[in-house]
PDB file of N, CA and C in Angstrom:
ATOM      1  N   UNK A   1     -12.976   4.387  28.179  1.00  0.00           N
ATOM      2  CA  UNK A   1     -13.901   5.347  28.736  1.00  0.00           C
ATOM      3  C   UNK A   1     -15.285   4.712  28.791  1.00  0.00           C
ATOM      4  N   UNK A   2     -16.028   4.504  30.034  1.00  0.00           N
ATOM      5  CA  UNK A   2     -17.445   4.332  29.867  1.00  0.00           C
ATOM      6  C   UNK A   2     -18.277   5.305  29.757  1.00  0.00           C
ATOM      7  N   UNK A   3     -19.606   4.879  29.027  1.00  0.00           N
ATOM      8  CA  UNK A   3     -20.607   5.798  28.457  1.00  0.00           C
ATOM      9  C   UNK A   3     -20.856   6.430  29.337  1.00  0.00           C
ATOM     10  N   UNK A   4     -21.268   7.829  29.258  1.00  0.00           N
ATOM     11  CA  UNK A   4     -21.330   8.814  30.173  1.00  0.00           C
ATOM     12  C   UNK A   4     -23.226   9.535  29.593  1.00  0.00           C
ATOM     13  N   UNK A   5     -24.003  10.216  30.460  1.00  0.00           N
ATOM     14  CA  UNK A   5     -24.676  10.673  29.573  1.00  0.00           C
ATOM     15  C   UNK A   5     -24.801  12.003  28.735  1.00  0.00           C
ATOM     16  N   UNK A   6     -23.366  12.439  29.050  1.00  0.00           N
ATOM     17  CA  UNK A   6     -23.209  13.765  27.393  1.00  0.00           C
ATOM     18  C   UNK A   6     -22.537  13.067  26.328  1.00  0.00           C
ATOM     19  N   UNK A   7     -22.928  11.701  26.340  1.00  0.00           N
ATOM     20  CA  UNK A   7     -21.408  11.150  25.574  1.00  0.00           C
ATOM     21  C   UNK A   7     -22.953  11.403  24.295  1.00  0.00           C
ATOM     22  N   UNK A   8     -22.301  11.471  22.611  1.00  0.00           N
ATOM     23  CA  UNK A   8     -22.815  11.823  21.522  1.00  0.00           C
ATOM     24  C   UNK A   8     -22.179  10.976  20.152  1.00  0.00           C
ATOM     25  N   UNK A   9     -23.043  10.873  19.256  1.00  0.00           N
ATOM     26  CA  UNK A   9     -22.809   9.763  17.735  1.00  0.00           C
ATOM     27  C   UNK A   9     -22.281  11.392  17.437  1.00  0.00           C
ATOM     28  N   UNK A  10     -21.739  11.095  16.830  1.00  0.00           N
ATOM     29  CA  UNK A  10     -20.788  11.907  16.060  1.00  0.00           C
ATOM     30  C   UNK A  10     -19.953  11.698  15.011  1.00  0.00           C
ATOM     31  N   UNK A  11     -19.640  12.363  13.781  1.00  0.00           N
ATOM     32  CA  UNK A  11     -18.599  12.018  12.691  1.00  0.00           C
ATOM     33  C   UNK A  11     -17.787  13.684  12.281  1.00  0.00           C
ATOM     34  N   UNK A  12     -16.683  12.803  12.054  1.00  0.00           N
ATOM     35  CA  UNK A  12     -15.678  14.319  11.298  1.00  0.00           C
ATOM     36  C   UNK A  12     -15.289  13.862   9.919  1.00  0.00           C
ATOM     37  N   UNK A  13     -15.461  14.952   9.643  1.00  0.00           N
ATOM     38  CA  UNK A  13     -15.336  14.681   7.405  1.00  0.00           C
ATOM     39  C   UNK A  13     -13.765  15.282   7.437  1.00  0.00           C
ATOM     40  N   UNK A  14     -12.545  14.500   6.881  1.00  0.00           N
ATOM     41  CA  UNK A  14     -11.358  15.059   7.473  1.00  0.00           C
ATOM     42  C   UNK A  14     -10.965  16.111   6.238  1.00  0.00           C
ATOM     43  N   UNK A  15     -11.645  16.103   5.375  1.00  0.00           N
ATOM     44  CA  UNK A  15     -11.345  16.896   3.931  1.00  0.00           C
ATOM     45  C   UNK A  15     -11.669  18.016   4.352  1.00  0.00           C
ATOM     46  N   UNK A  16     -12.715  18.378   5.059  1.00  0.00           N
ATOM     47  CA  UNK A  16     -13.668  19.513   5.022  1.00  0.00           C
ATOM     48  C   UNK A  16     -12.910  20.490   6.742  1.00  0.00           C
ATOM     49  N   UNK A  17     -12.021  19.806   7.543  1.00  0.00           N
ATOM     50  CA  UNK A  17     -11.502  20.243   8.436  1.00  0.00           C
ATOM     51  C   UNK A  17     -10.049  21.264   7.983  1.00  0.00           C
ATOM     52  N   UNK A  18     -10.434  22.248   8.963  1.00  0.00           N
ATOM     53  CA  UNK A  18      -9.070  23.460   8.990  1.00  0.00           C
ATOM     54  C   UNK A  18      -7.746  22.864   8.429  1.00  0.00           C
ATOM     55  N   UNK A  19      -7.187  21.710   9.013  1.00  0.00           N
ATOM     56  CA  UNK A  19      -6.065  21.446   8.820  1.00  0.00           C
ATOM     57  C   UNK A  19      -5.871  20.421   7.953  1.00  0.00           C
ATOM     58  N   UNK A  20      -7.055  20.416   6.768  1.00  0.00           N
ATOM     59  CA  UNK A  20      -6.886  18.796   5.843  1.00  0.00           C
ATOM     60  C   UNK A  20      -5.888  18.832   5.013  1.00  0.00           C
ATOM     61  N   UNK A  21      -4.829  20.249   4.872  1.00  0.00           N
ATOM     62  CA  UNK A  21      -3.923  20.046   3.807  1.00  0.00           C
ATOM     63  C   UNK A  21      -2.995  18.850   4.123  1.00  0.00           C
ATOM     64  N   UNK A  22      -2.765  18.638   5.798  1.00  0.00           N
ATOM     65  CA  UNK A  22      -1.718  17.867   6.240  1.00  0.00           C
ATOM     66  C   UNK A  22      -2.257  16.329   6.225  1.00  0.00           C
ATOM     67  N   UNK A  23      -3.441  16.254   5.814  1.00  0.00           N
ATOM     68  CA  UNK A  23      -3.368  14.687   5.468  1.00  0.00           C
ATOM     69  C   UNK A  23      -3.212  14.179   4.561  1.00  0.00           C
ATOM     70  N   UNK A  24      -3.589  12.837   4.554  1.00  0.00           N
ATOM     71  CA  UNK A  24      -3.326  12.175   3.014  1.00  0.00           C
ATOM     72  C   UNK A  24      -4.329  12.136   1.915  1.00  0.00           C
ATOM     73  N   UNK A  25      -4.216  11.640   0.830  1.00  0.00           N
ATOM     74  CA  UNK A  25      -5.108  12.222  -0.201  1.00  0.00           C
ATOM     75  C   UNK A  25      -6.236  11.579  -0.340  1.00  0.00           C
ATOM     76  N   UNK A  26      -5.911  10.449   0.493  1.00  0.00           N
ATOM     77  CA  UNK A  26      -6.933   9.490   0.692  1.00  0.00           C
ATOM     78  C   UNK A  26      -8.206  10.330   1.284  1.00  0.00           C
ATOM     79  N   UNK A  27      -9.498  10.845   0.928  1.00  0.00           N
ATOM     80  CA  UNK A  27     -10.662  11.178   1.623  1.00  0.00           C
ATOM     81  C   UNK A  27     -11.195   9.846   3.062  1.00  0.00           C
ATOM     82  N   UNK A  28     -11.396  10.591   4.099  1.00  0.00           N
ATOM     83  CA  UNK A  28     -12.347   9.591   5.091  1.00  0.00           C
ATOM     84  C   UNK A  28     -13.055  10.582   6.171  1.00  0.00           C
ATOM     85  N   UNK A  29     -13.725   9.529   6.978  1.00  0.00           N
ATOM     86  CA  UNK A  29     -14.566  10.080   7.261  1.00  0.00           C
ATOM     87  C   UNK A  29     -14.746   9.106   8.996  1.00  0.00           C
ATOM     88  N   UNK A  30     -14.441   9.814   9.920  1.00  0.00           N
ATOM     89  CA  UNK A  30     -14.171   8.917  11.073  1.00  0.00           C
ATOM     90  C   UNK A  30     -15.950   9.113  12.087  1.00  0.00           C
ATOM     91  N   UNK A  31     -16.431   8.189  12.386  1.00  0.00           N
ATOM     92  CA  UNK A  31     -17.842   8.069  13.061  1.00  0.00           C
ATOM     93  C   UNK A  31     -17.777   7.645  14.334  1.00  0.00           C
ATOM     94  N   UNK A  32     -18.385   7.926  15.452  1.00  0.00           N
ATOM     95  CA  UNK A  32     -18.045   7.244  16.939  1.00  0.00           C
ATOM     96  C   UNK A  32     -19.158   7.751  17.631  1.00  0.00           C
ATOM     97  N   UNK A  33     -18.771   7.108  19.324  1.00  0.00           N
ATOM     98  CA  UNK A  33     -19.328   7.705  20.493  1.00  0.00           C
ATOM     99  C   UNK A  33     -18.178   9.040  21.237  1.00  0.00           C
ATOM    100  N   UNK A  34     -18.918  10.001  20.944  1.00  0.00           N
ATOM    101  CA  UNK A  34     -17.816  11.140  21.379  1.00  0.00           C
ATOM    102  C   UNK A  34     -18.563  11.826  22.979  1.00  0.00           C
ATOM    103  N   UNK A  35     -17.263  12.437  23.409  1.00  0.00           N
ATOM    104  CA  UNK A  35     -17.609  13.237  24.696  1.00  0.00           C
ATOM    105  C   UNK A  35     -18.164  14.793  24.476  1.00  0.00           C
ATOM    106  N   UNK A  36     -19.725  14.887  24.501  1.00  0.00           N
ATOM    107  CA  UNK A  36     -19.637  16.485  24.294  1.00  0.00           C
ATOM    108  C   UNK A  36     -19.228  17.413  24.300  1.00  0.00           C
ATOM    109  N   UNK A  37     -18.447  16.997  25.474  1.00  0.00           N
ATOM    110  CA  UNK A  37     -17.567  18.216  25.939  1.00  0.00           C
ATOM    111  C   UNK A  37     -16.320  18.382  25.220  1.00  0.00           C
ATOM    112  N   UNK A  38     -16.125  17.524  24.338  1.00  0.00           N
ATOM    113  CA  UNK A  38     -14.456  17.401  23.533  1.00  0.00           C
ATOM    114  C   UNK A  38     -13.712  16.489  24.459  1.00  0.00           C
ATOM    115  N   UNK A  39     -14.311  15.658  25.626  1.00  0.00           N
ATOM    116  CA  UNK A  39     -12.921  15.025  26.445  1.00  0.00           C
ATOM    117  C   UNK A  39     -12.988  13.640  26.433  1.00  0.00           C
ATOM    118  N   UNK A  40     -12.973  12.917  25.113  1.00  0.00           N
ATOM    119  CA  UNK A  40     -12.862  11.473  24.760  1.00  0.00           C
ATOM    120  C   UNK A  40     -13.812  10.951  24.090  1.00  0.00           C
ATOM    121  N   UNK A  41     -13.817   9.586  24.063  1.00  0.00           N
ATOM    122  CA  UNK A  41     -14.515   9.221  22.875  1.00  0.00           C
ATOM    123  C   UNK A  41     -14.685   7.186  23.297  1.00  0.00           C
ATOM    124  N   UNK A  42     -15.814   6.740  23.195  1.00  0.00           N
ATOM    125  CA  UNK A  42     -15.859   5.343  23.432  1.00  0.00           C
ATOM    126  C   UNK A  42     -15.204   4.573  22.443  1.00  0.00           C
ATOM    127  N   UNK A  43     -15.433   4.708  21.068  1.00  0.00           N
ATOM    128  CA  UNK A  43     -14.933   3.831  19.950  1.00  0.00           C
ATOM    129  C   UNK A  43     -15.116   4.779  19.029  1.00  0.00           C
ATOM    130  N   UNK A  44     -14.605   4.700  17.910  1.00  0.00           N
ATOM    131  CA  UNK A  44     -14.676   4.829  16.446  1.00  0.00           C
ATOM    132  C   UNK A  44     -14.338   3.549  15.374  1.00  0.00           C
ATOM    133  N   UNK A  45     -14.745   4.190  14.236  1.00  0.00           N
ATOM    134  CA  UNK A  45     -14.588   3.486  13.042  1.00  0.00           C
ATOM    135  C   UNK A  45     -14.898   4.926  11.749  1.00  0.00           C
ATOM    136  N   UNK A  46     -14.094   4.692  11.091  1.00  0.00           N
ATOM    137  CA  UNK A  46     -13.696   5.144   9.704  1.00  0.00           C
ATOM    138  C   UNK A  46     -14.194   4.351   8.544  1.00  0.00           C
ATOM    139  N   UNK A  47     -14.639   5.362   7.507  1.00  0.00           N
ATOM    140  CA  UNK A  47     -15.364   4.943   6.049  1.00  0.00           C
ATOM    141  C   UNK A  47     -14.210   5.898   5.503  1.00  0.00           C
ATOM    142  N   UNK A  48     -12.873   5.357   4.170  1.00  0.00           N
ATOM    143  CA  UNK A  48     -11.842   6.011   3.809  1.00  0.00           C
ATOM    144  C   UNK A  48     -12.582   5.850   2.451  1.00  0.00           C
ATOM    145  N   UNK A  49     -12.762   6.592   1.634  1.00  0.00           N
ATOM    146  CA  UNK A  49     -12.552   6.693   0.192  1.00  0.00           C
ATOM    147  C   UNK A  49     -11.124   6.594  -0.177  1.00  0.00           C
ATOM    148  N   UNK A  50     -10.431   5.261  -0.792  1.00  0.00           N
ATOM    149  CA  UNK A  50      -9.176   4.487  -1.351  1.00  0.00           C
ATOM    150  C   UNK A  50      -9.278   4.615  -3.358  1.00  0.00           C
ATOM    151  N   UNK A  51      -8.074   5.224  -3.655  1.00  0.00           N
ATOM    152  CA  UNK A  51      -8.471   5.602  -5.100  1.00  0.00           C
ATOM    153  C   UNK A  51      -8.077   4.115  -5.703  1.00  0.00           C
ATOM    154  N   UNK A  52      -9.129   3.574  -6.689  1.00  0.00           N
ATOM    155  CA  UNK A  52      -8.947   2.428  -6.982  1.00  0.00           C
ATOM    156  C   UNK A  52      -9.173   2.271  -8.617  1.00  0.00           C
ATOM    157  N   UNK A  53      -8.333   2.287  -9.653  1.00  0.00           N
ATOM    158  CA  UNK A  53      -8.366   2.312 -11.044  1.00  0.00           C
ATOM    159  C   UNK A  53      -8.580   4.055 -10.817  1.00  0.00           C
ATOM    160  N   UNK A  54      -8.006   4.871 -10.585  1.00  0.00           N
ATOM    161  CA  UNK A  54      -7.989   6.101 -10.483  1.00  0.00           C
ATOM    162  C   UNK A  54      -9.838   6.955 -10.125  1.00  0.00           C
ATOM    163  N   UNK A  55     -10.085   6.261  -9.653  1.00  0.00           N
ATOM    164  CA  UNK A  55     -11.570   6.548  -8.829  1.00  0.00           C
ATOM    165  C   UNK A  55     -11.764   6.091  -7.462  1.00  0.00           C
ATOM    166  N   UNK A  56     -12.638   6.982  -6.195  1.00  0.00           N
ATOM    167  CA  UNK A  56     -12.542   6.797  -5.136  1.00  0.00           C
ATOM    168  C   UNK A  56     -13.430   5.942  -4.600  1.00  0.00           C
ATOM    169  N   UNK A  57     -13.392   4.769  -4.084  1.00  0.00           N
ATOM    170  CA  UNK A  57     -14.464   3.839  -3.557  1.00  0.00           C
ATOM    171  C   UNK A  57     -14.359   3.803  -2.157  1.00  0.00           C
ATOM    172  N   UNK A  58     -15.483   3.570  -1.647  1.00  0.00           N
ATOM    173  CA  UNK A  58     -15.727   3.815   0.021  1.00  0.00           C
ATOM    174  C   UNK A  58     -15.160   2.754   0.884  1.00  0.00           C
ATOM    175  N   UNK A  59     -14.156   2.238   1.717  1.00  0.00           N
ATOM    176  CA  UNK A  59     -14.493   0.846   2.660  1.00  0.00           C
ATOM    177  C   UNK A  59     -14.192   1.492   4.092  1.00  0.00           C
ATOM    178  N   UNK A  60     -15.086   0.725   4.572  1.00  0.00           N
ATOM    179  CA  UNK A  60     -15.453   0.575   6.285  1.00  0.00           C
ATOM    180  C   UNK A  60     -14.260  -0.037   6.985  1.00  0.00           C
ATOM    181  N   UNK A  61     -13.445   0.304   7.868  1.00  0.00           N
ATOM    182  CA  UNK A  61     -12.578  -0.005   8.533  1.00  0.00           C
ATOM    183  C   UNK A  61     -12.652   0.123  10.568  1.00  0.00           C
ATOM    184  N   UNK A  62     -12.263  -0.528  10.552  1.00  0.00           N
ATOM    185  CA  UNK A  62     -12.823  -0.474  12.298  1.00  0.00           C
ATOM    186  C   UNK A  62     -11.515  -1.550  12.769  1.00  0.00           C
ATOM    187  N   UNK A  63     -10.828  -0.913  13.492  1.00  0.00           N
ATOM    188  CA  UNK A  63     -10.061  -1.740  14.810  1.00  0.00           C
ATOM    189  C   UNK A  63     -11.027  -2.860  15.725  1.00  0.00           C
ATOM    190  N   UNK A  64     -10.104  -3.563  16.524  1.00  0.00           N
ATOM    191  CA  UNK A  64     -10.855  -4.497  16.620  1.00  0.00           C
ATOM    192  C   UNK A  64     -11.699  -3.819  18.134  1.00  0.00           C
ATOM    193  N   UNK A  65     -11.066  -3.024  18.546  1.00  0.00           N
ATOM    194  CA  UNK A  65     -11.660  -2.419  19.584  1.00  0.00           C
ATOM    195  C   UNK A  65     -12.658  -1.249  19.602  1.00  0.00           C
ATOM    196  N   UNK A  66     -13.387  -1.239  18.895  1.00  0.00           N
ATOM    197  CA  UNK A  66     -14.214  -0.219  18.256  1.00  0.00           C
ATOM    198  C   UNK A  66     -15.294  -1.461  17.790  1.00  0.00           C
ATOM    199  N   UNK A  67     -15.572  -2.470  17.618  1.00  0.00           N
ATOM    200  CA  UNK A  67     -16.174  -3.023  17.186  1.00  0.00           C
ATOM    201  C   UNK A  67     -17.899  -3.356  17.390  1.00  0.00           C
ATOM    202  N   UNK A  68     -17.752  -2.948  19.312  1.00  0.00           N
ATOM    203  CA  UNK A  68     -18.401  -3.184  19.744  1.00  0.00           C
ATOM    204  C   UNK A  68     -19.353  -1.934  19.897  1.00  0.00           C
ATOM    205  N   UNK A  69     -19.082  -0.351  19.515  1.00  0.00           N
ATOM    206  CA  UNK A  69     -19.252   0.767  18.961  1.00  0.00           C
ATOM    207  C   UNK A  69     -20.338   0.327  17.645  1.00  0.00           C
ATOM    208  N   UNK A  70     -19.723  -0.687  16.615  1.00  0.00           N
ATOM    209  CA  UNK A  70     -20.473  -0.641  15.383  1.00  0.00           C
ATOM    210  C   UNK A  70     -21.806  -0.755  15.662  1.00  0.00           C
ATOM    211  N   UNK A  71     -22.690  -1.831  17.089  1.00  0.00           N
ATOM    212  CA  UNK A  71     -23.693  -2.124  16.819  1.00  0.00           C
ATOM    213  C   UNK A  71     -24.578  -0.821  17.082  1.00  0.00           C
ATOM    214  N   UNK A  72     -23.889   0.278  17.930  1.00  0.00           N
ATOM    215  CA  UNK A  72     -25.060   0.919  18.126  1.00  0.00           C
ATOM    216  C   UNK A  72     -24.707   2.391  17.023  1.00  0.00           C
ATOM    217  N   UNK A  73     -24.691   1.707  15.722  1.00  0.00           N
ATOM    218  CA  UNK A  73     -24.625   2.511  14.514  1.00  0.00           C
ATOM    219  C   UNK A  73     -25.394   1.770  13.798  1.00  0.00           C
ATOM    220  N   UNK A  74     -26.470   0.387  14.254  1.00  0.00           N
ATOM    221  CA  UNK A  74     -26.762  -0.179  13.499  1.00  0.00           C
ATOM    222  C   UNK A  74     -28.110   0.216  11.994  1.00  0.00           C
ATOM    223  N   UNK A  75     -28.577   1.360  12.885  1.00  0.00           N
ATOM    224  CA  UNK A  75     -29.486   2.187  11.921  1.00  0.00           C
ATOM    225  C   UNK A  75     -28.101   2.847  10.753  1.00  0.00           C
ATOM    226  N   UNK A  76     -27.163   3.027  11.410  1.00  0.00           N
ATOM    227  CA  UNK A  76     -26.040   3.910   9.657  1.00  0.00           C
ATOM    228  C   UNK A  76     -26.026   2.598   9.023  1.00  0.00           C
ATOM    229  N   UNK A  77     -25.887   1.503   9.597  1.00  0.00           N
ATOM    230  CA  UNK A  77     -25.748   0.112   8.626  1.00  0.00           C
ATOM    231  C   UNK A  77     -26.363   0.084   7.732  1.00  0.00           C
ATOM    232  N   UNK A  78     -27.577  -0.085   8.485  1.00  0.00           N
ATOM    233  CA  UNK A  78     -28.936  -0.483   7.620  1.00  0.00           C
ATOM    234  C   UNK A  78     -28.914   0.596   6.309  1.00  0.00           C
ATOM    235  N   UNK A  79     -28.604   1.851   6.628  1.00  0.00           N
ATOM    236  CA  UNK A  79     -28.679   2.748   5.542  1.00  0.00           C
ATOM    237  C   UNK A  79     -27.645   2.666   4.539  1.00  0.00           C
ATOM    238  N   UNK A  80     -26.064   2.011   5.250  1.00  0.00           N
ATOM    239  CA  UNK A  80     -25.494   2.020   3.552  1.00  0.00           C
ATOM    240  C   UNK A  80     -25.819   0.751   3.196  1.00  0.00           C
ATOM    241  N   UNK A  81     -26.331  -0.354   3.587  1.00  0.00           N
ATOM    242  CA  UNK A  81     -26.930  -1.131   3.249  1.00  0.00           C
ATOM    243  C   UNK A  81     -27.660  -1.192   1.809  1.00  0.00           C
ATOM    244  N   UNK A  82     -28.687  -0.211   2.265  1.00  0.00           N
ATOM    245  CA  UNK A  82     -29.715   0.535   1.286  1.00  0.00           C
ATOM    246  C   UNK A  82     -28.635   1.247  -0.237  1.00  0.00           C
ATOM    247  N   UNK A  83     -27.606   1.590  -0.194  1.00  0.00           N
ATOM    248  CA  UNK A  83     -26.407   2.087  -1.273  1.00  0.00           C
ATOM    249  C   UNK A  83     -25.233   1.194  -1.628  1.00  0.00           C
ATOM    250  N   UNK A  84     -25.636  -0.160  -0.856  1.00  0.00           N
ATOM    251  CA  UNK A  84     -24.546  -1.327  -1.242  1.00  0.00           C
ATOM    252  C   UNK A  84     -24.127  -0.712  -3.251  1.00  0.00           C
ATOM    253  N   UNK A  85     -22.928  -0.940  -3.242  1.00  0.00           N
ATOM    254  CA  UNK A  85     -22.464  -0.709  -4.403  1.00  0.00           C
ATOM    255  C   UNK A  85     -22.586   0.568  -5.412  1.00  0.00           C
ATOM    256  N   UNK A  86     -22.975   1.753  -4.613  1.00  0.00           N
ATOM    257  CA  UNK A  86     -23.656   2.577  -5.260  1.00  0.00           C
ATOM    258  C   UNK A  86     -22.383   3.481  -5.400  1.00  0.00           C
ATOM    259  N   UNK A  87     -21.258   3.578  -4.561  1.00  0.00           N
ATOM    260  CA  UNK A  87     -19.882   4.291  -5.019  1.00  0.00           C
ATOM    261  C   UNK A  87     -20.458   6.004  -4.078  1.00  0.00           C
ATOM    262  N   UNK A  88     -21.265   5.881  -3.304  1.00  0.00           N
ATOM    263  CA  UNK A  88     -21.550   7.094  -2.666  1.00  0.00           C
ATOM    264  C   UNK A  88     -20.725   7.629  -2.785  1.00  0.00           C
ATOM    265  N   UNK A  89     -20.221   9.170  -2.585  1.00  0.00           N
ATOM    266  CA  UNK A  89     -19.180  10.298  -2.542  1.00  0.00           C
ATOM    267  C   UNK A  89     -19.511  10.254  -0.636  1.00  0.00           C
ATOM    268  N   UNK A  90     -18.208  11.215  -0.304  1.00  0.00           N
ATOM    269  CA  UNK A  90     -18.310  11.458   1.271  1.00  0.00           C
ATOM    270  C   UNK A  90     -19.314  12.343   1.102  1.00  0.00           C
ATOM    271  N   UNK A  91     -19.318  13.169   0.786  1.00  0.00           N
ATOM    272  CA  UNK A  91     -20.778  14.164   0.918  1.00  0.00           C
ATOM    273  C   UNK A  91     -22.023  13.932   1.143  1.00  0.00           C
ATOM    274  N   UNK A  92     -22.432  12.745   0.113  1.00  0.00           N
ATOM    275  CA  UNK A  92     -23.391  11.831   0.264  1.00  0.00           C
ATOM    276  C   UNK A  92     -23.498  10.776   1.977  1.00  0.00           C
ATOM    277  N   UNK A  93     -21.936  10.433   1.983  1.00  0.00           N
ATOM    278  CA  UNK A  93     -22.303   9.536   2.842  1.00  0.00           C
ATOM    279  C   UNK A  93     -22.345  10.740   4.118  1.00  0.00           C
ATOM    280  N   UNK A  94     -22.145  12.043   4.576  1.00  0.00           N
ATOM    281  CA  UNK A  94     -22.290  12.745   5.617  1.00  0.00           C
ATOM    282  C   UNK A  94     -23.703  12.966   5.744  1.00  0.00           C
ATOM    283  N   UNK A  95     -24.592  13.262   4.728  1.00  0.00           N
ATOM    284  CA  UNK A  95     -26.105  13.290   4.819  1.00  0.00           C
ATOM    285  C   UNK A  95     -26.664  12.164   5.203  1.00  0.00           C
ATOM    286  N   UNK A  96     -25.990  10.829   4.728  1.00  0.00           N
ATOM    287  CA  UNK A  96     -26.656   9.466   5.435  1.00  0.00           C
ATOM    288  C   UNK A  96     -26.583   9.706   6.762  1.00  0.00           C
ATOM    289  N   UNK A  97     -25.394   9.801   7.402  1.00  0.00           N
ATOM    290  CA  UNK A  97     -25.367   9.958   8.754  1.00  0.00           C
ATOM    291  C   UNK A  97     -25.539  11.004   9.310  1.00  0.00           C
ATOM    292  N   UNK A  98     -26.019  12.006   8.439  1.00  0.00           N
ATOM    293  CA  UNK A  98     -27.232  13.457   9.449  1.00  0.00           C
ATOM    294  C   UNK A  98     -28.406  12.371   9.618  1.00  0.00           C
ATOM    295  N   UNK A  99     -29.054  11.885   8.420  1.00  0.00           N
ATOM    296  CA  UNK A  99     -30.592  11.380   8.590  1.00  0.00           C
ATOM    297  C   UNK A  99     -30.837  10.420   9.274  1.00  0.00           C
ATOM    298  N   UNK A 100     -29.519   9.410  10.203  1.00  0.00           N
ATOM    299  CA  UNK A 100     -29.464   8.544  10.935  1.00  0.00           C
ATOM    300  C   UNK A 100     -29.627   9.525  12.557  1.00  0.00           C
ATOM    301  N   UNK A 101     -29.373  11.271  12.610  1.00  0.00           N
ATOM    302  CA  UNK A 101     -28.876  11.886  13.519  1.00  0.00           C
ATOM    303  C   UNK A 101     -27.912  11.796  14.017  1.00  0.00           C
ATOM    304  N   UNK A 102     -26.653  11.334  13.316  1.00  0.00           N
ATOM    305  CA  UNK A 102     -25.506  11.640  14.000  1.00  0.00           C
ATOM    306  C   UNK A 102     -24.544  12.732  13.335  1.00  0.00           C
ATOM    307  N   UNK A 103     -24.578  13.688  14.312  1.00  0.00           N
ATOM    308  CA  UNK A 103     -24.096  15.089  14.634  1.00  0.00           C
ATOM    309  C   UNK A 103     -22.325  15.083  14.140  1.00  0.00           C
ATOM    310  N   UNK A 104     -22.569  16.249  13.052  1.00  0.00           N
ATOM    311  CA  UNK A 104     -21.165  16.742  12.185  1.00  0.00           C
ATOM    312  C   UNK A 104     -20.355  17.436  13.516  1.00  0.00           C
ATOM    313  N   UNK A 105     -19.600  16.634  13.702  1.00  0.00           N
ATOM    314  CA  UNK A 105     -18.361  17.594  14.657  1.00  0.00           C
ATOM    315  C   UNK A 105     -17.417  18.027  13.865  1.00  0.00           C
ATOM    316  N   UNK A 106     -17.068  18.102  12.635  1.00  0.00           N
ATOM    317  CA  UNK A 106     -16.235  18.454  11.610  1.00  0.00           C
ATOM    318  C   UNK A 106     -15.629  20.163  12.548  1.00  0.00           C
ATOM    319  N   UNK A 107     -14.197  20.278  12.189  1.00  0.00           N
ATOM    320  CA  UNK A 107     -13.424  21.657  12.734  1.00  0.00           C
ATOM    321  C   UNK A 107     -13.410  22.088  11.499  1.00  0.00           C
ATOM    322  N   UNK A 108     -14.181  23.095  11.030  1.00  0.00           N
ATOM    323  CA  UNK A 108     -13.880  23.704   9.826  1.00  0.00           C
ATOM    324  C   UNK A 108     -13.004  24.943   9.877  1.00  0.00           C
ATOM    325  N   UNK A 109     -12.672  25.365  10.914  1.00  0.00           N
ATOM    326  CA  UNK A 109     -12.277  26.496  11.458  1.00  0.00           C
ATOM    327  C   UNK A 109     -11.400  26.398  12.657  1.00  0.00           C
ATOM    328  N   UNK A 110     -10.316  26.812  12.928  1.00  0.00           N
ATOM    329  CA  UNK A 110      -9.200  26.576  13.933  1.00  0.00           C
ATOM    330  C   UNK A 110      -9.968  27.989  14.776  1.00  0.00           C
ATOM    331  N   UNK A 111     -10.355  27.464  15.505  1.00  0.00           N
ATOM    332  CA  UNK A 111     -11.265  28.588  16.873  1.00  0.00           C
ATOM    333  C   UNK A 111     -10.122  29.062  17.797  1.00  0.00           C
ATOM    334  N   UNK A 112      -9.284  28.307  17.766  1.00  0.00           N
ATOM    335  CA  UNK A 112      -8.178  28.724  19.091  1.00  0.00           C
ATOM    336  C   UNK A 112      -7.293  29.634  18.549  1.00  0.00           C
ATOM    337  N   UNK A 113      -7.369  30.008  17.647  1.00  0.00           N
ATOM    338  CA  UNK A 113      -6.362  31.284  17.081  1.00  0.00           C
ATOM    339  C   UNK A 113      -7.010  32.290  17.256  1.00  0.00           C
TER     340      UNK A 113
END
């Protein structure tokens, strides 16, 4: 999909969505270029909290096709940058990326019922 101009930075917190019972226990948190309108998306990349010695630590994961998505997140960089090693919680890291301005699309609520 090329950039369009309703296209929007956007992230979904998958814990905090209507239907998170059906995922895995793993917490994440998926970030991109989305279509305002709900009809696609340029790239993403995911920050998963992975339980490690029975505690959750954050890593950045990105396909290789999404990559090119990362640079224009480069202000969220710079900011976990600023928390290198700090073990942020997702909560924490959803306020990083309000104060970067990129907009919670999180479904907390199944609207179509």
């Amino acid at each position: 999909m090329k950039a369009k101009a309703n296209m929007i930075r956007g992230y979904h917190h998958y814990s905090r969505c209507w239907y998170s019972e059906v995922l895995p226990e793993d917490d994440y948190i998926t970030i991109g270029i989305y279509d305002s309108e709900g009809c696609g998306m340029i790239g993403e990349f995911t920050v998963t909290w992975h339980l490690v010695t029975q505690q959750p630590f954050p890593r950045l994961e990105a396909y290789d096709d999404s990559w090119s998505t990362l640079i224009q997140f480069s202000d969220v960089l710079e900011k976990m940058a600023e928390v290198n090693d700090k073990n942020i919680t997702p909560l924490e890291f959803c306020k990083l990326l309000e104060s970067c301005g990129v907009v919670d699309l999180t479904e907390e609520t199944n609207d179509k019922e």
